[in-house]
C-alpha atoms as a PDB file:
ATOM      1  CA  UNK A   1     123.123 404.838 165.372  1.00  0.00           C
ATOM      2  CA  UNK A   2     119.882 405.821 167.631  1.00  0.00           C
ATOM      3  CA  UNK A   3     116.938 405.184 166.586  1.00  0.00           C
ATOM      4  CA  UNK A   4     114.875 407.229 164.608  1.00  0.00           C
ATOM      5  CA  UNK A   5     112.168 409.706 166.751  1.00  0.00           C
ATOM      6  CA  UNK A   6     108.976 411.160 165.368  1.00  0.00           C
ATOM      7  CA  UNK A   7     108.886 414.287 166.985  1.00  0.00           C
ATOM      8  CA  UNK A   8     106.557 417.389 166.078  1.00  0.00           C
ATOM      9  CA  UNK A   9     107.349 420.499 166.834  1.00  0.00           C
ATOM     10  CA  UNK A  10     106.976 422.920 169.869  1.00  0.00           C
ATOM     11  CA  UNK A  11     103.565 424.344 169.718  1.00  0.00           C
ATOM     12  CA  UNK A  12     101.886 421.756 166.809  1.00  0.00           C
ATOM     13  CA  UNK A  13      99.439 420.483 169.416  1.00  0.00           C
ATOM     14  CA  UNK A  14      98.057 423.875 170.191  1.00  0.00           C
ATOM     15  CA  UNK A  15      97.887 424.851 166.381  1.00  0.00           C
ATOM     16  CA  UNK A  16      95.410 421.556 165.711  1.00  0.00           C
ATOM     17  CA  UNK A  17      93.421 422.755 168.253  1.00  0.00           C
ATOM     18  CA  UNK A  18      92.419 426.019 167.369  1.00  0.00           C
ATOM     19  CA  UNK A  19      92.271 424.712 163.926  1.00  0.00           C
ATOM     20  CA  UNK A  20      89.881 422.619 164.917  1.00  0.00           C
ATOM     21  CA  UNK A  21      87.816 424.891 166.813  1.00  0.00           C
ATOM     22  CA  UNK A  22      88.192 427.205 164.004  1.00  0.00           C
ATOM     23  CA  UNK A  23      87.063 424.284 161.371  1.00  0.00           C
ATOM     24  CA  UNK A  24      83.861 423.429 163.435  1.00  0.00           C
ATOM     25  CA  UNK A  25      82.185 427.062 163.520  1.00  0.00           C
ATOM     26  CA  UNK A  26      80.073 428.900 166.144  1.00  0.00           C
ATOM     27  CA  UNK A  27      77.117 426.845 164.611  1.00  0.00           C
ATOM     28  CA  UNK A  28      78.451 423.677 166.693  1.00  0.00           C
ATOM     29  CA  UNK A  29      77.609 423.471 170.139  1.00  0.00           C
ATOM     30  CA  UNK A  30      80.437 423.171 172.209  1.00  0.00           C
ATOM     31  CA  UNK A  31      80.600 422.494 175.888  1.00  0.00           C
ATOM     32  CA  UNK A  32      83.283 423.475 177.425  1.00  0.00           C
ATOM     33  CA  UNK A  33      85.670 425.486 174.590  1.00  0.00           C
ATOM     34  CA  UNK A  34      85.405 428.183 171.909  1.00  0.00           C
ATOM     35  CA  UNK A  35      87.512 430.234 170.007  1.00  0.00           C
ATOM     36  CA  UNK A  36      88.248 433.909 171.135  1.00  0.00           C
ATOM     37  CA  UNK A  37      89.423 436.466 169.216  1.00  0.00           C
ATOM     38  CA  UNK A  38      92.756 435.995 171.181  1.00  0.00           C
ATOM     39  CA  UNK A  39      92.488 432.780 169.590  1.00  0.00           C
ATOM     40  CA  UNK A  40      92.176 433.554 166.120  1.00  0.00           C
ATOM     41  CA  UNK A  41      94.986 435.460 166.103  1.00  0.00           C
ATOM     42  CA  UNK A  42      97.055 432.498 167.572  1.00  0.00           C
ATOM     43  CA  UNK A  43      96.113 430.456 165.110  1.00  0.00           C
ATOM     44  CA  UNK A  44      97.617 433.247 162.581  1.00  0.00           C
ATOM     45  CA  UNK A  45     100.751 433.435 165.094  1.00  0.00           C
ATOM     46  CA  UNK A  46     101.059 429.381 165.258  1.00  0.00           C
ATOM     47  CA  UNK A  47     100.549 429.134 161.563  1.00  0.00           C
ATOM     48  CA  UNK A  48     103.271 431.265 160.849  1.00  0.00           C
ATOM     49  CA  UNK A  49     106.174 429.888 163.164  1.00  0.00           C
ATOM     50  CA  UNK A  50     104.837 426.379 161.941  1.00  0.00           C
ATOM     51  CA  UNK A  51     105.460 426.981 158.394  1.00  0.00           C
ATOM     52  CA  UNK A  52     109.126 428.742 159.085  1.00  0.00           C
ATOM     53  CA  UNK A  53     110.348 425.967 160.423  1.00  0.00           C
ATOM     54  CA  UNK A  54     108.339 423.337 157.785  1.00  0.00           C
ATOM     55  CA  UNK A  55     110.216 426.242 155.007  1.00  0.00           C
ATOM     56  CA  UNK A  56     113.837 426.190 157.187  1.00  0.00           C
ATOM     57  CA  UNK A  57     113.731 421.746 157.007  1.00  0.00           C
ATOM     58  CA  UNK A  58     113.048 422.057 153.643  1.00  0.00           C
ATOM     59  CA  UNK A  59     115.579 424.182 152.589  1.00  0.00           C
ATOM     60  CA  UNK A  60     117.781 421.881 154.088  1.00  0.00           C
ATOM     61  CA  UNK A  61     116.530 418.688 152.845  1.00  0.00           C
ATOM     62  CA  UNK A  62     117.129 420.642 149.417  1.00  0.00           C
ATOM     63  CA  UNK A  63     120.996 421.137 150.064  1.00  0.00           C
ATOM     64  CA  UNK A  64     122.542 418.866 147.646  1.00  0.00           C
ATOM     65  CA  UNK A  65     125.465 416.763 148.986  1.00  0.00           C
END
């Protein structure tokens, strides 16, 4: 048997990013990145895909054997 890999999936990194950007406000100075409209509604886009595939593993992790 391999050994176990903790992988996340495609598109997690971007989603904690805008989250985070999101989370610290326009109040917050930030240098060198904000959050656009465009990436508002990524965030809404990323959020979505991320929790049909959290829904799809759990479904399956429900399947009785």
């Amino acid at each position: 048997m391999s050994k176990a890999k903790s992988e996340v999936p495609y598109g997690t990194l971007d989603l904690l990013i805008l989250k985070t950007l999101e989370t610290m406000g326009t109040n917050r100075k930030v240098k060198f990145y904000t959050l656009t409209p465009s990436g508002r509604r990524q965030i809404g886009l990323e959020v979505k895909k991320w929790e049909q595939a959290n829904a799809l593993v759990t479904r399956f992790l429900e399947v009785e054997p």
